[in-house]
PDB file of N, CA and C in Angstrom:
ATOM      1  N   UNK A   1       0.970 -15.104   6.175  1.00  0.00           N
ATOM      2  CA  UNK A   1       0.424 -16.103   7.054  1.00  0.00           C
ATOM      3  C   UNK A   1       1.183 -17.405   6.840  1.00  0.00           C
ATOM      4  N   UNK A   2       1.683 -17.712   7.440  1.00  0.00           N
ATOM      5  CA  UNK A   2       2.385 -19.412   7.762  1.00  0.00           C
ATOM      6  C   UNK A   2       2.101 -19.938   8.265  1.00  0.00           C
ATOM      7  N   UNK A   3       1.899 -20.971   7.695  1.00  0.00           N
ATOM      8  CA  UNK A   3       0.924 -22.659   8.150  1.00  0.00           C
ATOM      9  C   UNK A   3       2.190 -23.499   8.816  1.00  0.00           C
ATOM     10  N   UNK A   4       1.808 -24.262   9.509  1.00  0.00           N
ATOM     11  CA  UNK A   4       2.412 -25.487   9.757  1.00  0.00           C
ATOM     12  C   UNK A   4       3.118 -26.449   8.828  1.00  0.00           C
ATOM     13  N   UNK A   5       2.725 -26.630   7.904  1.00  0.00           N
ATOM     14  CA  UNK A   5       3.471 -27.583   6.713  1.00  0.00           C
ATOM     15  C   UNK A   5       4.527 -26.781   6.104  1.00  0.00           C
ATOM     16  N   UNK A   6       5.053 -25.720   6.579  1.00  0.00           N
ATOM     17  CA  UNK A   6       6.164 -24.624   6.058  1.00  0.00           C
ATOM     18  C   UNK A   6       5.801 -24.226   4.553  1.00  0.00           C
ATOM     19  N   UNK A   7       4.382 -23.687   4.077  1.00  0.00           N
ATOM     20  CA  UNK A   7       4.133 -23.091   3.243  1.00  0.00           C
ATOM     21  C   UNK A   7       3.492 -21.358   3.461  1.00  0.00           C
ATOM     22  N   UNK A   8       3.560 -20.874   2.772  1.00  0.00           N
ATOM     23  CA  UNK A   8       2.714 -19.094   3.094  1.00  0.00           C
ATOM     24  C   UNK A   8       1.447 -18.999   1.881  1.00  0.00           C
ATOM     25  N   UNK A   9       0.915 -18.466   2.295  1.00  0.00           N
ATOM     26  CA  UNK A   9      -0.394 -18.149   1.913  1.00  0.00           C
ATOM     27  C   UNK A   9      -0.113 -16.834   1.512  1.00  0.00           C
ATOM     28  N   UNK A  10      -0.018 -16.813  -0.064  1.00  0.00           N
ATOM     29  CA  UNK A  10      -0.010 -15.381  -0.537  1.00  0.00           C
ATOM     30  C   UNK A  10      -0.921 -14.928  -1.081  1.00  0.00           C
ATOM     31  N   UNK A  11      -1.768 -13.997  -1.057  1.00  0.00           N
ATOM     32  CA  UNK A  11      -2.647 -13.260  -1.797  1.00  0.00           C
ATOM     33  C   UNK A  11      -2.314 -12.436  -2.903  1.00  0.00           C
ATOM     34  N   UNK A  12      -3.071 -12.682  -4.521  1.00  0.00           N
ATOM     35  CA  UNK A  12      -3.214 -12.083  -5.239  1.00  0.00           C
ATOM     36  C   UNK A  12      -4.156 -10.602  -5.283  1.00  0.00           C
ATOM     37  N   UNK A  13      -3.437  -9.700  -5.348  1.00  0.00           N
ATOM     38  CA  UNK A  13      -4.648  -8.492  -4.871  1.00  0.00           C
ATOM     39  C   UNK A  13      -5.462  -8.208  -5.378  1.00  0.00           C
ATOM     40  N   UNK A  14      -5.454  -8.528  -7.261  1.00  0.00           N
ATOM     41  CA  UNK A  14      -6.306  -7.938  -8.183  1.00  0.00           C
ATOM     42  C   UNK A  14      -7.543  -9.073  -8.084  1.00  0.00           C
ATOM     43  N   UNK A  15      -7.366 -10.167  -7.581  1.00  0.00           N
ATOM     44  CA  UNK A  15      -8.649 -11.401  -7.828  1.00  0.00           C
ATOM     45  C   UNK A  15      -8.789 -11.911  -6.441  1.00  0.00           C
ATOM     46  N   UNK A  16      -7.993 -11.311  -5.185  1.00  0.00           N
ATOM     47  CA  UNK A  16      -8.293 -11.697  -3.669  1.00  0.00           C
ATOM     48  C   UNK A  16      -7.840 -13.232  -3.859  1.00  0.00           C
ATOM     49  N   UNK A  17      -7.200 -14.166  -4.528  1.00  0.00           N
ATOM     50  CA  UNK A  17      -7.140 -15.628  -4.467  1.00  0.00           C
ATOM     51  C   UNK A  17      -6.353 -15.632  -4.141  1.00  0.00           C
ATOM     52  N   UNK A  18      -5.486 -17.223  -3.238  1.00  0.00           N
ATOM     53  CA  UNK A  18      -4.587 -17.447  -2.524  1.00  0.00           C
ATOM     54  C   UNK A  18      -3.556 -18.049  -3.357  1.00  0.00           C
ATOM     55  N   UNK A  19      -2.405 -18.081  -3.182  1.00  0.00           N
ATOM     56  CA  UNK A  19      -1.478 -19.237  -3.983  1.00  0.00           C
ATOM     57  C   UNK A  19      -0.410 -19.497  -2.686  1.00  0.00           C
ATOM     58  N   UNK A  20      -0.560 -20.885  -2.491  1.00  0.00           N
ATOM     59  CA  UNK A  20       0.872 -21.120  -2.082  1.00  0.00           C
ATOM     60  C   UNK A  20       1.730 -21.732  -1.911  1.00  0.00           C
ATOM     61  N   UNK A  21       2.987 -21.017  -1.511  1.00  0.00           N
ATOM     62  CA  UNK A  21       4.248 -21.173  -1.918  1.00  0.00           C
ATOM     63  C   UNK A  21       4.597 -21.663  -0.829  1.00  0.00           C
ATOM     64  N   UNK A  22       6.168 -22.357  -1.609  1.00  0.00           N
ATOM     65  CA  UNK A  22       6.943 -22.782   0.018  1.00  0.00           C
ATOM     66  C   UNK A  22       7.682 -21.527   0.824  1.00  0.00           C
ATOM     67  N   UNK A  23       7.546 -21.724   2.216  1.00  0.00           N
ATOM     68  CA  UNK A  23       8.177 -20.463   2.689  1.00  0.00           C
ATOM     69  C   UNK A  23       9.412 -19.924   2.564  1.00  0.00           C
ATOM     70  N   UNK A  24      10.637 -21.073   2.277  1.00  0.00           N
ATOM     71  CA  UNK A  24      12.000 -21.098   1.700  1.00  0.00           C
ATOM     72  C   UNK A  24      12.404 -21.528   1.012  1.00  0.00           C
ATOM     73  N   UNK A  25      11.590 -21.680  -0.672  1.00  0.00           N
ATOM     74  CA  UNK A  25      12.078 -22.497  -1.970  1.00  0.00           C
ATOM     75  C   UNK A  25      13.552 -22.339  -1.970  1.00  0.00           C
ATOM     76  N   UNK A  26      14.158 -23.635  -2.171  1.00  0.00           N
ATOM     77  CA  UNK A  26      15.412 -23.206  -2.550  1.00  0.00           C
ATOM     78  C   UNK A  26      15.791 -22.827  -3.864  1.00  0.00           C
ATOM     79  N   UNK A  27      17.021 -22.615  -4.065  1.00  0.00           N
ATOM     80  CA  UNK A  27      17.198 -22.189  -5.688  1.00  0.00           C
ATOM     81  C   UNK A  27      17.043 -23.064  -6.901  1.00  0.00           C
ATOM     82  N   UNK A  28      17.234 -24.375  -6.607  1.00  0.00           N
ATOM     83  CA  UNK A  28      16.675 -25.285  -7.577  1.00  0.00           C
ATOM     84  C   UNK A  28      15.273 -25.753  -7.352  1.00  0.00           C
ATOM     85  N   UNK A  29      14.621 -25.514  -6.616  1.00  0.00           N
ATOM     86  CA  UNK A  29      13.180 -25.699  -6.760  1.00  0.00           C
ATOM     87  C   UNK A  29      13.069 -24.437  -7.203  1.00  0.00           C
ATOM     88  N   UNK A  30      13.466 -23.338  -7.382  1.00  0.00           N
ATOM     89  CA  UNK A  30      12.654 -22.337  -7.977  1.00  0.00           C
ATOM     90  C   UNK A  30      13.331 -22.557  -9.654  1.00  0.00           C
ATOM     91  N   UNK A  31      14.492 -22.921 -10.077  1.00  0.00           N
ATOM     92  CA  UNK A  31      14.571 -23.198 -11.371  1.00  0.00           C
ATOM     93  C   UNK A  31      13.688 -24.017 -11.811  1.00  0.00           C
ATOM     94  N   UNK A  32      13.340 -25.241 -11.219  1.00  0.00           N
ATOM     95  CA  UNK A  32      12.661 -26.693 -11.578  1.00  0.00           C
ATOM     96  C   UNK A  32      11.336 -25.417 -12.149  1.00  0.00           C
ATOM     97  N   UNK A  33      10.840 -24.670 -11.317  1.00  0.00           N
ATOM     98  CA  UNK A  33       9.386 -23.840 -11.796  1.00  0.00           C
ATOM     99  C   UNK A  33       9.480 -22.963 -13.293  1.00  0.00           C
ATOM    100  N   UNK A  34      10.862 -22.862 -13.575  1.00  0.00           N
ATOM    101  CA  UNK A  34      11.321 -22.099 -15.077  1.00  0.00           C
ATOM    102  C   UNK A  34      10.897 -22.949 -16.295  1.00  0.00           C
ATOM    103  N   UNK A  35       9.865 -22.046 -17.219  1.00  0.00           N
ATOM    104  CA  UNK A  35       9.299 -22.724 -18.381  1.00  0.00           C
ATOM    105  C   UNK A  35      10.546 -23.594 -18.688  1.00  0.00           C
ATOM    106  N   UNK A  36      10.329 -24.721 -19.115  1.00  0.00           N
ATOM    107  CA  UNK A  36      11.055 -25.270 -20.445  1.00  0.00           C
ATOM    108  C   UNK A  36      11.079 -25.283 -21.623  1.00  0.00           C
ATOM    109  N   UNK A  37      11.889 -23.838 -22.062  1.00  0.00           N
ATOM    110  CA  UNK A  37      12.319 -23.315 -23.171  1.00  0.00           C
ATOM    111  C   UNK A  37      13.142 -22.237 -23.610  1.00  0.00           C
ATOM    112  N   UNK A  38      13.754 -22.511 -24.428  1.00  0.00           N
ATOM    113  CA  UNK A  38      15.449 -21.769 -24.667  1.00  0.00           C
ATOM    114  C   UNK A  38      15.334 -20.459 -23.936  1.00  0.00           C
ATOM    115  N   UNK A  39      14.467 -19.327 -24.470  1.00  0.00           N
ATOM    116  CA  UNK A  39      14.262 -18.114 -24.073  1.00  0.00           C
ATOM    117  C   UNK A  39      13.246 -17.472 -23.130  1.00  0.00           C
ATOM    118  N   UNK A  40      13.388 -16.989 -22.468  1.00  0.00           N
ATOM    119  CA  UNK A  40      12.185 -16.513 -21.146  1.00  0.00           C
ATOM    120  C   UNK A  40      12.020 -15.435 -21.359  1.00  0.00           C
ATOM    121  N   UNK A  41      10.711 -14.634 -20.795  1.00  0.00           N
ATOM    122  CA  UNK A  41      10.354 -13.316 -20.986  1.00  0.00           C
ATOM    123  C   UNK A  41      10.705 -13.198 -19.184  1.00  0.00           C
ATOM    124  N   UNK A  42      10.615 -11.894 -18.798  1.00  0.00           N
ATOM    125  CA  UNK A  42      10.777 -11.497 -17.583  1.00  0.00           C
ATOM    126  C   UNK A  42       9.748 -11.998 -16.556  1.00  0.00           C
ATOM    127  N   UNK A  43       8.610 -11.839 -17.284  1.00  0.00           N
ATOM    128  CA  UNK A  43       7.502 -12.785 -16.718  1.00  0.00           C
ATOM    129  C   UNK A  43       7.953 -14.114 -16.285  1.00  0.00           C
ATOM    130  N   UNK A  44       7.938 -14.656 -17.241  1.00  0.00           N
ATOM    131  CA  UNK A  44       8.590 -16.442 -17.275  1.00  0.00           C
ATOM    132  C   UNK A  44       9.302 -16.359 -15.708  1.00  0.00           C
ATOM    133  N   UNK A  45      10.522 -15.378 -15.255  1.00  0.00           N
ATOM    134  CA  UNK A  45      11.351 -15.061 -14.744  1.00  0.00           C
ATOM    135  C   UNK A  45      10.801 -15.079 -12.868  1.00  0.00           C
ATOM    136  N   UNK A  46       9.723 -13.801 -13.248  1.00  0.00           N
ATOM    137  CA  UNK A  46       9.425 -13.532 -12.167  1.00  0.00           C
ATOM    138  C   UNK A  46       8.186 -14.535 -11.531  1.00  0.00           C
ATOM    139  N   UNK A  47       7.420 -15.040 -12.794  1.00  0.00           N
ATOM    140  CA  UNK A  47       6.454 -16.169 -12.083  1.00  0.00           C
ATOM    141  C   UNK A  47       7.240 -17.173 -11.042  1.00  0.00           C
ATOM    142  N   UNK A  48       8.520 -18.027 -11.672  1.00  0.00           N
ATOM    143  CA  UNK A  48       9.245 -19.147 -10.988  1.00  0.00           C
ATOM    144  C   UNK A  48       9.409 -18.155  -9.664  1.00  0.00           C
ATOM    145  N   UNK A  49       9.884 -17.020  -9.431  1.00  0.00           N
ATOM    146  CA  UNK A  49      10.326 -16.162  -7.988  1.00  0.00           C
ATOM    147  C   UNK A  49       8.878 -15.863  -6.782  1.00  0.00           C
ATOM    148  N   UNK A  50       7.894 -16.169  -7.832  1.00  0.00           N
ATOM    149  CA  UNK A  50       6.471 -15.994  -7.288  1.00  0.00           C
ATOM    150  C   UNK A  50       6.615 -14.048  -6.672  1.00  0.00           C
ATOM    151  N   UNK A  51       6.737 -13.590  -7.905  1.00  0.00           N
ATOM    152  CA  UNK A  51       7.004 -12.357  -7.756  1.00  0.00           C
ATOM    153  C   UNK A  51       5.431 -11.833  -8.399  1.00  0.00           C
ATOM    154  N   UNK A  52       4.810 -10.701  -7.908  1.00  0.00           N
ATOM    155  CA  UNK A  52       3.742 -10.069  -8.745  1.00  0.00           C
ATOM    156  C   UNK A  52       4.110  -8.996  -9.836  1.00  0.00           C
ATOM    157  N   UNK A  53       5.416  -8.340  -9.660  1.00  0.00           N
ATOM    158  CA  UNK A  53       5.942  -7.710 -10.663  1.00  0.00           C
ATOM    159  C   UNK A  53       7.170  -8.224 -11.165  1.00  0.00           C
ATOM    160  N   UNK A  54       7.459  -7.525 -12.522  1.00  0.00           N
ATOM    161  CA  UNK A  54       8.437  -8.324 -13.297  1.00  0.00           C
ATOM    162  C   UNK A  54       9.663  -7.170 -12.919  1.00  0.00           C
ATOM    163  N   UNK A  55       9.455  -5.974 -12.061  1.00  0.00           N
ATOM    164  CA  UNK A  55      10.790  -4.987 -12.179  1.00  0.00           C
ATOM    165  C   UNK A  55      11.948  -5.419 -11.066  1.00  0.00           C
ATOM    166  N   UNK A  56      11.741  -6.271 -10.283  1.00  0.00           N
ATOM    167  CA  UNK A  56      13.063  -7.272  -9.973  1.00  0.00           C
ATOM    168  C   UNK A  56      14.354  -7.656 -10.764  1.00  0.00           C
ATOM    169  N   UNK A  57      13.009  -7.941 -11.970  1.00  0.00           N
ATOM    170  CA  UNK A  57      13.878  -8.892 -12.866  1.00  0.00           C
ATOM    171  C   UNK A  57      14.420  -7.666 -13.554  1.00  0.00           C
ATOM    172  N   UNK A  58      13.394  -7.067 -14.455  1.00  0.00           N
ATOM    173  CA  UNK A  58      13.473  -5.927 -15.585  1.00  0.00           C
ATOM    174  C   UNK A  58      15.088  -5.344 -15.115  1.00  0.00           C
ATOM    175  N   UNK A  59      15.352  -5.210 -13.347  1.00  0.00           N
ATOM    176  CA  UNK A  59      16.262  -4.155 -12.828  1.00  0.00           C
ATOM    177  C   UNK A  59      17.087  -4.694 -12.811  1.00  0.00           C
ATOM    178  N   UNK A  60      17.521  -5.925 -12.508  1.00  0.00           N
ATOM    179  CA  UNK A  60      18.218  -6.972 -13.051  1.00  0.00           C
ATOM    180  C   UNK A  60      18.878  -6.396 -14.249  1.00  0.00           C
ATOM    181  N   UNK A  61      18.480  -6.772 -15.152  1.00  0.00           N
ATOM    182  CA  UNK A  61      18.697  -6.856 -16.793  1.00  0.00           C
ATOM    183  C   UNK A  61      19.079  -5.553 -17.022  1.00  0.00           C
ATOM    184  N   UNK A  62      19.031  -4.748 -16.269  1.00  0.00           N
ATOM    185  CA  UNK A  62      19.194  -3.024 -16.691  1.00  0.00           C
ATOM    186  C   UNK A  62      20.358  -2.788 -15.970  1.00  0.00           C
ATOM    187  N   UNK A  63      20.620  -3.714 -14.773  1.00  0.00           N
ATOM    188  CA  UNK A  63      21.718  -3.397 -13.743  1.00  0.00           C
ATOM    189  C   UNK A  63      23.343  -4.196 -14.416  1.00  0.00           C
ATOM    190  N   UNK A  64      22.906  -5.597 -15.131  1.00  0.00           N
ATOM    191  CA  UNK A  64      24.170  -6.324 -15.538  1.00  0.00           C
ATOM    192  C   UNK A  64      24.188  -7.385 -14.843  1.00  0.00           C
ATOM    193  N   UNK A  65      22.852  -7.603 -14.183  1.00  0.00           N
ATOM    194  CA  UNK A  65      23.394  -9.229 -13.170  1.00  0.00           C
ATOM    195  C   UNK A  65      22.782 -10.048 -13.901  1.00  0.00           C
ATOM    196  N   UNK A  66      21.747  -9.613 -15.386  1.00  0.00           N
ATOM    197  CA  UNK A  66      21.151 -11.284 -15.767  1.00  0.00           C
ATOM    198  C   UNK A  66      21.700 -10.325 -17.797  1.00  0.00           C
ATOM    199  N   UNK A  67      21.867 -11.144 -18.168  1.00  0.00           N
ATOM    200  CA  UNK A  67      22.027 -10.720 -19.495  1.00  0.00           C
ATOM    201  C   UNK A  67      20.873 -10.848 -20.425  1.00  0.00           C
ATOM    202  N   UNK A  68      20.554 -10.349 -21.800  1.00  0.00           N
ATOM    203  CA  UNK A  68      19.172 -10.493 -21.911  1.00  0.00           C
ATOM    204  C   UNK A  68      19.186  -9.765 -23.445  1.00  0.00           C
ATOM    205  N   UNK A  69      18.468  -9.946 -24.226  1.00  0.00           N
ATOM    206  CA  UNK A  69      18.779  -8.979 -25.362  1.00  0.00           C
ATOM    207  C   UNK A  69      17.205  -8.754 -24.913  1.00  0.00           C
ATOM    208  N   UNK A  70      16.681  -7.366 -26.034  1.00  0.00           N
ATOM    209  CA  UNK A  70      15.493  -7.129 -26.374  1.00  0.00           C
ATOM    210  C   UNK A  70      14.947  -7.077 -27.545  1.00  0.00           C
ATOM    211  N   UNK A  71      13.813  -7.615 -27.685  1.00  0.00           N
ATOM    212  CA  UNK A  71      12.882  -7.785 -28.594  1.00  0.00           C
ATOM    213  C   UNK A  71      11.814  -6.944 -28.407  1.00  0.00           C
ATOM    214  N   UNK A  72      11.843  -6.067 -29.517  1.00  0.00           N
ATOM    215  CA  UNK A  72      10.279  -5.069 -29.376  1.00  0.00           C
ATOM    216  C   UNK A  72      10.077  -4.470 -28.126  1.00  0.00           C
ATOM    217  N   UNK A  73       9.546  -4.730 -27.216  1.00  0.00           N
ATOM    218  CA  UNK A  73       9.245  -3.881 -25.808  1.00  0.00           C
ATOM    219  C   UNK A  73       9.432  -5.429 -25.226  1.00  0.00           C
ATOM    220  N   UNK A  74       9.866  -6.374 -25.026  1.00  0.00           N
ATOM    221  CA  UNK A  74      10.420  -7.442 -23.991  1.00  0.00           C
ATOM    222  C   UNK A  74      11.495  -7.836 -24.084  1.00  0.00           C
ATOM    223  N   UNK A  75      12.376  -8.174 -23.151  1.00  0.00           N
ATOM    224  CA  UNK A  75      13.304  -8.557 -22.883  1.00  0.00           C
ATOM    225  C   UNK A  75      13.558 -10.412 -22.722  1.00  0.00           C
ATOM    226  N   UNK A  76      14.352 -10.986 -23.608  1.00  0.00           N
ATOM    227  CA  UNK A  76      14.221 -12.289 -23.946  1.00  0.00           C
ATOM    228  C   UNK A  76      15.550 -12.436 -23.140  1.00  0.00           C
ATOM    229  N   UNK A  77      15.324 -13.710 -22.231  1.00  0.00           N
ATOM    230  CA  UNK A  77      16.543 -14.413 -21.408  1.00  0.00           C
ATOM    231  C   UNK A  77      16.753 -15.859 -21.555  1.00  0.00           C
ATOM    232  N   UNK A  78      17.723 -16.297 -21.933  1.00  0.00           N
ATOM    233  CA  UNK A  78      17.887 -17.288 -22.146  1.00  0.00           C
ATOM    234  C   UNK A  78      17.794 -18.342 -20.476  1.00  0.00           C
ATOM    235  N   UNK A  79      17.575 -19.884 -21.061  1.00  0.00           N
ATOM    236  CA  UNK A  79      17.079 -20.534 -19.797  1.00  0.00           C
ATOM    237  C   UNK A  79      18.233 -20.561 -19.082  1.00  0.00           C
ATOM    238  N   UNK A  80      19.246 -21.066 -18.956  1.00  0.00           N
ATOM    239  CA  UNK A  80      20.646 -20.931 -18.379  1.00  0.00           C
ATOM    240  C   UNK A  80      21.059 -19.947 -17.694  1.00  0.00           C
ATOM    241  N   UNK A  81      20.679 -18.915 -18.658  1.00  0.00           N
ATOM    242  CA  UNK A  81      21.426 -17.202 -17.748  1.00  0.00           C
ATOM    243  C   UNK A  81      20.240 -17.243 -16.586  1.00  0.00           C
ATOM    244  N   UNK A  82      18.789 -17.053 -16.705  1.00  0.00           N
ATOM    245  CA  UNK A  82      17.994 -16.931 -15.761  1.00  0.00           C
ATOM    246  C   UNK A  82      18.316 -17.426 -14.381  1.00  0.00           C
ATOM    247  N   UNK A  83      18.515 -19.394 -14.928  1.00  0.00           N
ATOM    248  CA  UNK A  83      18.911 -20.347 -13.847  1.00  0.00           C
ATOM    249  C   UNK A  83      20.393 -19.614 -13.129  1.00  0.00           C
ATOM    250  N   UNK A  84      21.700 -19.266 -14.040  1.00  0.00           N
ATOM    251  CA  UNK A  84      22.463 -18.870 -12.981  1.00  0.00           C
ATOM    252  C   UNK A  84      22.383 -17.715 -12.036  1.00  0.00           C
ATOM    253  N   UNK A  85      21.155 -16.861 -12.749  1.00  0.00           N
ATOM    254  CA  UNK A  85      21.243 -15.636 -11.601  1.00  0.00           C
ATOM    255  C   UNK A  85      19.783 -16.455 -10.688  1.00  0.00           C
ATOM    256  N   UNK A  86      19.074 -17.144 -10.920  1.00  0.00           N
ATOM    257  CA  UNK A  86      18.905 -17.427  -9.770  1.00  0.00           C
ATOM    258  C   UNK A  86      19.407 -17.749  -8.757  1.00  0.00           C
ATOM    259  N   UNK A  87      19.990 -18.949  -9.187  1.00  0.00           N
ATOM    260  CA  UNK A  87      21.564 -19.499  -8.065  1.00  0.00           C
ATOM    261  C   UNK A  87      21.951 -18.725  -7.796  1.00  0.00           C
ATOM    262  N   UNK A  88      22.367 -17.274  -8.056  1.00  0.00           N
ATOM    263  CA  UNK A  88      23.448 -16.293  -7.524  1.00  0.00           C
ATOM    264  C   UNK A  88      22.634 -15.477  -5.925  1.00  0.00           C
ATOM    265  N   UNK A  89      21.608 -15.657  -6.643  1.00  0.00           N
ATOM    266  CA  UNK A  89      20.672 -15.019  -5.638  1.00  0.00           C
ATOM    267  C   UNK A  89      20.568 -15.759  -4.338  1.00  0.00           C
ATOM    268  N   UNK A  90      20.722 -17.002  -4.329  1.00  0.00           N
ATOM    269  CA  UNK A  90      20.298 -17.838  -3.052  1.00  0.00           C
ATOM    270  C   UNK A  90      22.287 -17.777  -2.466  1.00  0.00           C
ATOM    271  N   UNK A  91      23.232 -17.687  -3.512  1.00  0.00           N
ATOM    272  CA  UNK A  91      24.439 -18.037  -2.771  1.00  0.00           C
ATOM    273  C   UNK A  91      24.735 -16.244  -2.154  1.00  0.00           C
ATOM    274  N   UNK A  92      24.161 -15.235  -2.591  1.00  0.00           N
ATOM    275  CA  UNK A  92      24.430 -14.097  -1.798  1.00  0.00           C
ATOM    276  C   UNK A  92      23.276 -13.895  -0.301  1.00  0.00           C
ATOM    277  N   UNK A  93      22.803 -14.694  -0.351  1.00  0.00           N
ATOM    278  CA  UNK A  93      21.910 -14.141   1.248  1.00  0.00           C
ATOM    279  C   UNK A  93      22.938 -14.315   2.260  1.00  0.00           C
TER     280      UNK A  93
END
């Protein structure tokens, strides 16, 4: 659903609540949303993308486009690498 003020109305499915987003964040407004701190979990990753799952990212990291070591069962990304594959993402559309 798109409003007039160029935002979307997304629904969370598990709690029916709304969140919303801009309809075309650019790539530095979606970094500006990246925790501030050295290392990110995939989460961290996929919240700034306003993603509900993290296997975007996870496929990412498995494919070679974001680099990432692992820790225990998560995958730790540094803030920089995240930020450039975001950017990469907005300069390939």
């Amino acid at each position: 659903m798109q409003d007039n003020d160029s935002t979307i109305q997304r629904f969370n499915g598990s709690t029916g609540r709304g969140v919303r987003v801009p309809a075309n964040p650019t790539a530095e407004a979606i970094v500006s949303r990246l925790p501030d701190k050295p290392l990110l979990t995939a989460r961290d990753v996929a919240d700034a993308l306003f993603l509900v799952s993290t296997g975007p990212v996870t496929d990412a990291v498995d494919d070679g486009s974001i680099r990432a070591v692992r820790v225990g069962k998560q995958y730790r990304i540094a803030h920089d690498e995240a930020a450039r594959w975001i950017r990469s993402l907005e300069a390939s559309k």
